[in-house]
Protein backbone atom coordinates (compact mmCIF):
# COMPACT_ATOMS: atom_id res chain seq x y z
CA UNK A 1 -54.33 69.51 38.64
CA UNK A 2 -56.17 67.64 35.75
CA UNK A 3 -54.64 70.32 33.48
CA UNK A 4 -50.91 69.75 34.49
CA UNK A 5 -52.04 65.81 34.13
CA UNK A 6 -53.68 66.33 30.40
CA UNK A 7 -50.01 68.14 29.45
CA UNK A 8 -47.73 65.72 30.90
CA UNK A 9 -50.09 62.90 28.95
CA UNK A 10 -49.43 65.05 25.98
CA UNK A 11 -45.74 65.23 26.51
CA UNK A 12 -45.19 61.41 26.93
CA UNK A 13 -47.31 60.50 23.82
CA UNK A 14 -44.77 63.16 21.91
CA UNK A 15 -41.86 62.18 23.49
CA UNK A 16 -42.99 58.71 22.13
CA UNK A 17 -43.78 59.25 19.05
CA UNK A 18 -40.34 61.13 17.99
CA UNK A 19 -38.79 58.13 19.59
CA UNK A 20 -40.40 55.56 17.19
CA UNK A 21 -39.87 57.95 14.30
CA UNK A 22 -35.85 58.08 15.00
CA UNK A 23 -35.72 54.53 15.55
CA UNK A 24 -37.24 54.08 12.41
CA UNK A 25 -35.07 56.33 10.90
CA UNK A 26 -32.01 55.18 12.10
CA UNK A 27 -32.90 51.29 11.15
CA UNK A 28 -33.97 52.49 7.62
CA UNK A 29 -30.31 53.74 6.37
CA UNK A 30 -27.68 51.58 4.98
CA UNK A 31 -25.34 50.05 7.43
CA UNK A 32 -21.45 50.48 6.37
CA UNK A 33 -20.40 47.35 5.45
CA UNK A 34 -16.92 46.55 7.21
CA UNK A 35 -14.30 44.50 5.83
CA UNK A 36 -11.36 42.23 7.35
CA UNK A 37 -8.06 43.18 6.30
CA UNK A 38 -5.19 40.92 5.08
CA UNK A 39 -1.45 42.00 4.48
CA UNK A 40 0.34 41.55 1.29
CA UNK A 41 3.21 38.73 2.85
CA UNK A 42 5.74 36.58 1.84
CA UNK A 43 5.31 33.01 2.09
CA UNK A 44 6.16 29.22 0.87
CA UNK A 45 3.52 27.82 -1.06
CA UNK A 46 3.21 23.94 -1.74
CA UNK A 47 -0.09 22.61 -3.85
CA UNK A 48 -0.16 18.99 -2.82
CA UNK A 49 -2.18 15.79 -3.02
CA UNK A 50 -3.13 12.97 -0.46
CA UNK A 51 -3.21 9.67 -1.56
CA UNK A 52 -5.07 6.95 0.70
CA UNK A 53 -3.51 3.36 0.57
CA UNK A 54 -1.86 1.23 3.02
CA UNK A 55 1.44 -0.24 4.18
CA UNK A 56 2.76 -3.39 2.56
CA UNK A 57 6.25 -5.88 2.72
CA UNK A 58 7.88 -5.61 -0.33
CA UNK A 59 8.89 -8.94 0.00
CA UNK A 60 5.99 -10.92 1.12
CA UNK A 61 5.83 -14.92 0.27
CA UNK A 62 3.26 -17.49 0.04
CA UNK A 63 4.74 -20.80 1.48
CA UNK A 64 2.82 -23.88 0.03
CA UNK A 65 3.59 -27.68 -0.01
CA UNK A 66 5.54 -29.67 -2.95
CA UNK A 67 2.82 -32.54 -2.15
CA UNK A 68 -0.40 -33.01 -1.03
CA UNK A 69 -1.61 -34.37 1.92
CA UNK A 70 -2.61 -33.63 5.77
CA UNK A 71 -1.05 -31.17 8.38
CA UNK A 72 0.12 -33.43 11.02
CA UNK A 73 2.32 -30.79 13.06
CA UNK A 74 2.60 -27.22 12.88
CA UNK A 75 6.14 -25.44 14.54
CA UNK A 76 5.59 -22.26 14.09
CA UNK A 77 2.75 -19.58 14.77
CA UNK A 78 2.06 -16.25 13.11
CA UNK A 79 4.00 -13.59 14.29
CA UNK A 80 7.39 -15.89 14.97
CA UNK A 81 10.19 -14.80 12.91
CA UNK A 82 11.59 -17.55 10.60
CA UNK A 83 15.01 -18.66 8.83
CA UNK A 84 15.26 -19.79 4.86
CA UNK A 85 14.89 -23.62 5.32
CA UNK A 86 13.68 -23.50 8.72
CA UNK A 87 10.44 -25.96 8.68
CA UNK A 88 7.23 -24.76 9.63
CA UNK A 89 5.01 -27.31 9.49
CA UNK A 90 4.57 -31.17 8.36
CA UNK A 91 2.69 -32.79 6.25
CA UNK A 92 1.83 -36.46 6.31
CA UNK A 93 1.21 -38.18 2.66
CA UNK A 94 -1.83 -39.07 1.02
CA UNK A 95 -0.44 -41.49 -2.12
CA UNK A 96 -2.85 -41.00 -5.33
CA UNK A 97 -3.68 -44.90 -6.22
CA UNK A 98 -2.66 -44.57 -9.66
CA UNK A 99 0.66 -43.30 -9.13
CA UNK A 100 1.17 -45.66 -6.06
CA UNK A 101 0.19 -48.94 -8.52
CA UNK A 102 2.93 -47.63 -11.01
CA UNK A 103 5.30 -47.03 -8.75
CA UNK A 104 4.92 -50.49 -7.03
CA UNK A 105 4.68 -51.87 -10.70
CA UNK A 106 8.05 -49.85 -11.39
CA UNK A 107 9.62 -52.19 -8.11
CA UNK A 108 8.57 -55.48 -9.88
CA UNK A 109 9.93 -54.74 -13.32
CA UNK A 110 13.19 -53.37 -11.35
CA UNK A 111 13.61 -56.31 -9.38
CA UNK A 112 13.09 -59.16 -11.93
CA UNK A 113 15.42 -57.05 -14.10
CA UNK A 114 17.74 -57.27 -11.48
CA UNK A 115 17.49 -60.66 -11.33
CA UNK A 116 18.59 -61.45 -15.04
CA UNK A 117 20.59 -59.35 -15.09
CA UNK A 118 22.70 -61.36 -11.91
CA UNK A 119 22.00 -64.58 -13.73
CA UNK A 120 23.66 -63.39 -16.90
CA UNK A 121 26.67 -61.55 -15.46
CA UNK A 122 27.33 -64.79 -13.53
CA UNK A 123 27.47 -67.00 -16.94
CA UNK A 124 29.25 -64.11 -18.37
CA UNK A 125 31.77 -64.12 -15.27
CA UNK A 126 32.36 -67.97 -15.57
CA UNK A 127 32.61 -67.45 -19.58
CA UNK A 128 35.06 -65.57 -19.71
CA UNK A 129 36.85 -67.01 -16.89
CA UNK A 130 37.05 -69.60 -19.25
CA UNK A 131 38.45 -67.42 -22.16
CA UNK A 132 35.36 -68.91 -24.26
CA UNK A 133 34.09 -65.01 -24.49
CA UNK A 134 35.90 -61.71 -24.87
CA UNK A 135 36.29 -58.56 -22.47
CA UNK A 136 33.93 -56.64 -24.11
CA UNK A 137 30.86 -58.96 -23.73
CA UNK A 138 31.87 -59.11 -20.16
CA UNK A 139 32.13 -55.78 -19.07
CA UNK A 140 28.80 -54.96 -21.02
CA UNK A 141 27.17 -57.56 -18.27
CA UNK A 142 28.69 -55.91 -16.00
CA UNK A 143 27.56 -52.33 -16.98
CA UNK A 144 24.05 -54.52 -17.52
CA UNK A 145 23.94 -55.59 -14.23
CA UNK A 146 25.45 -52.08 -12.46
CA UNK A 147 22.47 -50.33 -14.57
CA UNK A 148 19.73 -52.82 -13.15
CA UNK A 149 20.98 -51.69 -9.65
CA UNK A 150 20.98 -48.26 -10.21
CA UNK A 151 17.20 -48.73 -11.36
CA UNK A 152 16.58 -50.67 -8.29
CA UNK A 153 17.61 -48.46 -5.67
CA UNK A 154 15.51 -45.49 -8.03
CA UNK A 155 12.69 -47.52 -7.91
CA UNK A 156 12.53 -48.01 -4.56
CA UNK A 157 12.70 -44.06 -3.98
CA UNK A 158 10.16 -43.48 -6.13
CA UNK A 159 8.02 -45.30 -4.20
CA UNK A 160 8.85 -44.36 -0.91
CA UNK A 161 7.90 -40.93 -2.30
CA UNK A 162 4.87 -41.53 -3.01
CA UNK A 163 4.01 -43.42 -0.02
CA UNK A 164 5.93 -40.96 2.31
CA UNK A 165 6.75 -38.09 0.39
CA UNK A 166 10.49 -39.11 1.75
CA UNK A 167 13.40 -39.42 -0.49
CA UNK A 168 16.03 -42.31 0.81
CA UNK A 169 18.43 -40.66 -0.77
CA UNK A 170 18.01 -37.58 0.44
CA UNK A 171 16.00 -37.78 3.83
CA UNK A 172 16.94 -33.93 4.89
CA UNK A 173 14.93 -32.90 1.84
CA UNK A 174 11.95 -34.20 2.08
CA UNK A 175 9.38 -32.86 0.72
CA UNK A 176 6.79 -33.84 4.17
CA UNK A 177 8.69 -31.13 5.70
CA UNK A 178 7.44 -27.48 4.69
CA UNK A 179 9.84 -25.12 4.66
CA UNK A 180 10.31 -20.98 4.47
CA UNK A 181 11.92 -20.27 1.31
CA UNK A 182 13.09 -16.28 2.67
CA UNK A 183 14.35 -15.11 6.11
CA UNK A 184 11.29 -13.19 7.93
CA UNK A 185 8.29 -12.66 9.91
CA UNK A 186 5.59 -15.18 9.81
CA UNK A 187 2.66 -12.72 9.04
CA UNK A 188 -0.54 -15.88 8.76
CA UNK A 189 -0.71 -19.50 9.06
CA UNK A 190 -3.78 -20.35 7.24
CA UNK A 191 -4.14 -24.00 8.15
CA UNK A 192 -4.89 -26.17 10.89
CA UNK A 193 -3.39 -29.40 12.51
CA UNK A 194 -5.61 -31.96 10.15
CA UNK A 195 -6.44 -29.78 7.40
CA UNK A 196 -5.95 -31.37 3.93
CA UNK A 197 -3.50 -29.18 1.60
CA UNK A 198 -2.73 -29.64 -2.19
CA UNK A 199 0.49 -28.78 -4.32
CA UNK A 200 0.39 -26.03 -6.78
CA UNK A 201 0.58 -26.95 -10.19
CA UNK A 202 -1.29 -26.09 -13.95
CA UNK A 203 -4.67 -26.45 -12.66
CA UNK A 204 -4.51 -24.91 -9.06
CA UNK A 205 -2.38 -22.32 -6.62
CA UNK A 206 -2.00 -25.24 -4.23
CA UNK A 207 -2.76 -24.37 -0.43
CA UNK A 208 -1.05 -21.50 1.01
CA UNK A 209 1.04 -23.06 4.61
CA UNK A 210 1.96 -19.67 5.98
CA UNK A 211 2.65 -16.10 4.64
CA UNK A 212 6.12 -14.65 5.16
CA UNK A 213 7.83 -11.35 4.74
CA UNK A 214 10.68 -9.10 5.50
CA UNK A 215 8.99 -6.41 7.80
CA UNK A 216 12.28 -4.16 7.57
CA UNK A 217 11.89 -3.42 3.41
CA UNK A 218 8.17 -1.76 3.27
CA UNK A 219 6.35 0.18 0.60
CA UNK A 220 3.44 2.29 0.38
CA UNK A 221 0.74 1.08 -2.47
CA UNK A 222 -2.22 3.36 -3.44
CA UNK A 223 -4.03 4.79 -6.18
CA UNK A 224 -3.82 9.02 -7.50
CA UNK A 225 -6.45 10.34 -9.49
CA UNK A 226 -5.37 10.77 -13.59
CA UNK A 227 -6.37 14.50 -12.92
CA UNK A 228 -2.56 14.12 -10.94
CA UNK A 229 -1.31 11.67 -11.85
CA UNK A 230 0.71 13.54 -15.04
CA UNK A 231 2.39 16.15 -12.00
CA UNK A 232 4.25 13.34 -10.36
CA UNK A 233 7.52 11.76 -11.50
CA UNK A 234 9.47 8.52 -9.86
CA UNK A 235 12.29 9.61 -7.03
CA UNK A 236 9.94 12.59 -5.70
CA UNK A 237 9.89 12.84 -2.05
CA UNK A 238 7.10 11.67 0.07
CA UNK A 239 5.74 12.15 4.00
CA UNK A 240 3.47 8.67 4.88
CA UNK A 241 1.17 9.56 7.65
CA UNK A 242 0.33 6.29 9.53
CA UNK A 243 -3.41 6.75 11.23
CA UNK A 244 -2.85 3.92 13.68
CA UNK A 245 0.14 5.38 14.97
CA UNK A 246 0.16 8.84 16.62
CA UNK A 247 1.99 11.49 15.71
CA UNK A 248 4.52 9.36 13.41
CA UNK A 249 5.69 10.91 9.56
CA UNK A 250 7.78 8.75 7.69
CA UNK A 251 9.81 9.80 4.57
CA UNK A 252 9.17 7.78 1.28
CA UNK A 253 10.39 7.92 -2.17
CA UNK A 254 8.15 7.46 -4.86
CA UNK A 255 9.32 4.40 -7.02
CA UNK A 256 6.84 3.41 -9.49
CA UNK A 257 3.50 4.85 -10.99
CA UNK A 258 1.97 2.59 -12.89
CA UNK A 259 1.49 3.15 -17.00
CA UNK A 260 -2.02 1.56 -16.89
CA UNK A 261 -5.50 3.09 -15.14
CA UNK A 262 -7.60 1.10 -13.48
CA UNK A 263 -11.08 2.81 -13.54
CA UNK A 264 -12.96 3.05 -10.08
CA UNK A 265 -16.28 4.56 -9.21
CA UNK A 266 -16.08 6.43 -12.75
CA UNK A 267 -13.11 7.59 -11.84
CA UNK A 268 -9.93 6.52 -13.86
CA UNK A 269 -6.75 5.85 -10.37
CA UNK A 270 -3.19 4.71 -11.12
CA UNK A 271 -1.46 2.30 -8.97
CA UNK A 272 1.33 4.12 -7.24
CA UNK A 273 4.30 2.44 -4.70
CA UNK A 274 6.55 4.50 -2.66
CA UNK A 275 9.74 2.77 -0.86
CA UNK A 276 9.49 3.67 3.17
CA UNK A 277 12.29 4.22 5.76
CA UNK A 278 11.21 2.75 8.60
CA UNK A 279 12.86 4.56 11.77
CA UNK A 280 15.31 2.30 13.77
CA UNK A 281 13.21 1.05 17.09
CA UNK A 282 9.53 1.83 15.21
CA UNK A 283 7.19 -1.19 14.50
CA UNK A 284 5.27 -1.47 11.49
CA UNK A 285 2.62 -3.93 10.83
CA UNK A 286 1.55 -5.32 7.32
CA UNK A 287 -1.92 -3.85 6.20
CA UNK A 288 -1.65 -0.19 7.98
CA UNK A 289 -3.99 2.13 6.77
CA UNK A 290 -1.41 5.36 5.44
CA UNK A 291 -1.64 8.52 3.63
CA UNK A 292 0.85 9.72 1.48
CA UNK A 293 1.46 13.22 0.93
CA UNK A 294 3.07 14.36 -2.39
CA UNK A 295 4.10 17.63 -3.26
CA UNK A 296 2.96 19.13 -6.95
CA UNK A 297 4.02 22.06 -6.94
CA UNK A 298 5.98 25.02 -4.51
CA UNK A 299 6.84 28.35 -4.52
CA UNK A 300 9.64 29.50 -1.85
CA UNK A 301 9.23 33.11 -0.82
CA UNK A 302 6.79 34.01 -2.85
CA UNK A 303 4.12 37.60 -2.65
CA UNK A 304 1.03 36.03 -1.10
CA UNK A 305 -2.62 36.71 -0.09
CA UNK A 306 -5.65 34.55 0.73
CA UNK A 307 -7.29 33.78 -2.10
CA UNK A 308 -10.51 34.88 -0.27
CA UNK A 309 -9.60 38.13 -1.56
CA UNK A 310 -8.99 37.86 -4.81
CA UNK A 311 -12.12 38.34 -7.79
CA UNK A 312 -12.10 36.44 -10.82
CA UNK A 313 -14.04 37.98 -13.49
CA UNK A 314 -13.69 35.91 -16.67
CA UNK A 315 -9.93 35.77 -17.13
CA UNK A 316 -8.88 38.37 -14.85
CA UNK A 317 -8.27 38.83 -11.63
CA UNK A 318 -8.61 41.59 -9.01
CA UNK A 319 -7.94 42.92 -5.60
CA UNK A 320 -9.06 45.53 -3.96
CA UNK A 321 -6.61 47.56 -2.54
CA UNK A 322 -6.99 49.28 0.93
CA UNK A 323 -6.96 53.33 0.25
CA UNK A 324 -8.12 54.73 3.38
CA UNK A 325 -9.87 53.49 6.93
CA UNK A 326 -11.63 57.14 7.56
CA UNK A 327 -14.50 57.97 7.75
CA UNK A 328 -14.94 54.34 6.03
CA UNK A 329 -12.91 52.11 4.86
CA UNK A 330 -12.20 52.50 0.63
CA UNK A 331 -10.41 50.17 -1.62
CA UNK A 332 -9.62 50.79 -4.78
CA UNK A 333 -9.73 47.68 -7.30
CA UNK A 334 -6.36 46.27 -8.79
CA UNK A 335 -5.79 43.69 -11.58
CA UNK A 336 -2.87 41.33 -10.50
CA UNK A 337 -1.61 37.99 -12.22
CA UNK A 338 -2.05 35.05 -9.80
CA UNK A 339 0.37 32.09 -9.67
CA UNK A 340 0.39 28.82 -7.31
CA UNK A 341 -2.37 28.32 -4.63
CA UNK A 342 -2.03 25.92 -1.75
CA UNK A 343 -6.05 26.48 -1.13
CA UNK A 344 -5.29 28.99 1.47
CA UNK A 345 -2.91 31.52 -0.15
CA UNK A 346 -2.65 32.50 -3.73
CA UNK A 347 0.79 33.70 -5.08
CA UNK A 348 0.82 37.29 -6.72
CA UNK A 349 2.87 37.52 -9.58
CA UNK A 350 2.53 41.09 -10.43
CA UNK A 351 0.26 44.28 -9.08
CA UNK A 352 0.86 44.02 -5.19
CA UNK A 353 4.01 44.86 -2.83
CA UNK A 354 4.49 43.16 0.14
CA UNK A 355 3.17 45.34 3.01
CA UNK A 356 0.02 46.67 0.69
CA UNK A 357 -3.51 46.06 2.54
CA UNK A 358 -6.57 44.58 0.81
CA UNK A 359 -10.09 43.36 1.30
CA UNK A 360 -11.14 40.72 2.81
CA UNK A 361 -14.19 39.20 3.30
CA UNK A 362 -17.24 41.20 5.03
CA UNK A 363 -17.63 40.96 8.65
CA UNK A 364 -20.79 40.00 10.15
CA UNK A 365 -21.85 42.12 13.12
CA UNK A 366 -23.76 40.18 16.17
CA UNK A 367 -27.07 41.16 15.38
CA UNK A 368 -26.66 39.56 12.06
CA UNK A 369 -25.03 36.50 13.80
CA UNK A 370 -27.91 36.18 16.58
């Protein structure tokens, strides 16, 4: 018995041994590296560019005040559309001292001209009346005394201007009354019932009453890099991508690029604007966030394969051609000429047929992956 149990201990040790020694074996050759296979296809290649800018009015006006003063009413709110000449808010006058004195000054001089000039058009009248003076020294009295009206009833505007900011002579006008200069959508009121607001002249850009703009003519603005900026022309098409609107593509036409750089983040970028048509029933707002996609460069049915399987070796580049899947898969290596690449796909220009199979890139097996 102890002999049949001193064997079968000697079996087992062998048995184990020539185990580990295949194993070891086995795990010491060189796996056969496997390759995925693409097809030689035809396909339409575009190389294009995104551009990151946002969605603006091509119209859009700044509506600010022909006087200064205070906001005493405000008729409108942002987001209300508006008429040309429809008011949107009121402004109540502040009169600057100096021209208030010479205005009031102005009255004084007016009036007292008036007065001689009455005083001497009635001699004049009575004069020649009497036949002591001639027509033409009375009707220059006259025209003397028509003139010192005239600068009356001036005078007295003037002043009610600059007190009210209120024409007499032309009350519908007045300049208290702010008014939109375009038809459109009130896009921001700025101000506040009580804020103070100034005119725009030489020294300042006067206080902004309300931004308006025609929502229905909108362009895209952004900048392209001036490593692309030489592969795009004015009239080529473009698809605006909207991100705060779902699954919405609008078509654009590129209008203008613009002949100067401006240089960001070391990086020269060229103001571009595109001209948008806006779908009938969709709803744009000013300030969207958009991506516009311009096409370089396409090739329609062109010989393609991913350029993940071609090899560039100095100028040249190669594929390797599928030969034969057994026992193992062989290639044999081609030179082709390359043309357009989307990033994906490459365009062959010569050295491969459509239905041809070459390498791809090595598989992994699990073990490798784990």
């Amino acid at each position: 018995m102890k002999k049949i149990m001193k064997w079968v201990g000697i079996v087992l040790i062998a048995l184990v041994f020539i185990g580990t020694f295949v194993f070891l074996y086995q795990k010491s050759q060189p796996k056969e590296d496997v390759y995925e296979i693409n097809l030689v296809e035809v396909k339409n290649l575009e190389k294009t560019t995104i551009v990151t800018g946002k969605i603006e009015p091509r119209d859009e006006v700044n509506i600010k005040p022909q006087i200064s003063g205070i906001i005493t009413e405000l008729y409108k709110e942002a987001g209300q559309m508006v008429k040309k000449d429809e008011v949107i808010a009121k402004v109540k006058v502040i009169p600057d001292m100096s021209n208030l004195s010479s205005s009031e000054n102005r009255v004084k001089l007016a009036e007292i001209t008036l007065k001689q000039a009455k005083t001497d058009f009635a001699r004049m009248k009575n004069l020649y009346n009497e036949k002591v003076v001639s027509a033409e020294d009375y009707e220059k009295a006259e025209m003397a005394l028509k003139n010192a009206e005239a600068e009356m009833v001036n005078a007295k505007d003037a002043l009610n201007i600059v007190r009210e900011g209120i024409s007499l002579s032309n009350a519908q006008m007045s300049t208290t009354l702010i008014r939109s200069t375009i038809d459109g959508l009130i896009l921001d009121i700025p101000v506040k019932i009580g804020n103070s607001v100034i005119l725009s002249n030489s020294f300042n850009d006067g206080t902004t009453i309300a931004t308006v703009a025609d929502m229905s003519k909108l362009i895209f603005r952004g900048n392209i890099d001036e490593t692309e900026v030489g592969r795009i022309v004015e009239g080529m098409p473009v698809v605006i991508t909207v991100g705060a609107v779902q699954d919405l593509k609008l078509d654009a036409s590129l209008e203008y690029i613009s002949p100067k750089g401006v240089e960001t983040n070391g990086a020269n970028q060229f103001e571009i604007k595109a001209a948008i048509v806006v779908p009938e029933g969709k709803k744009l707002r000013s300030g969207y966030g958009a991506n516009a996609q311009i096409v370089l460069e396409k090739a329609e049915k062109a010989v393609c394969v991913p350029e993940s399987a071609i090899e560039f070796n100095g100028d040249s580049t190669f594929v390797y051609v599928l030969t034969d899947t057994v026992p193992k898969q062989s290639f044999k290596k081609t030179q082709v000429k390359t043309g357009l690449s989307d990033g994906i796909n490459i365009e062959i220009n010569s050295g491969l047929k459509v239905g041809q199979k070459v390498r791809g890139i090595l598989k992994i097996d699990d073990e490798v992956k784990k």
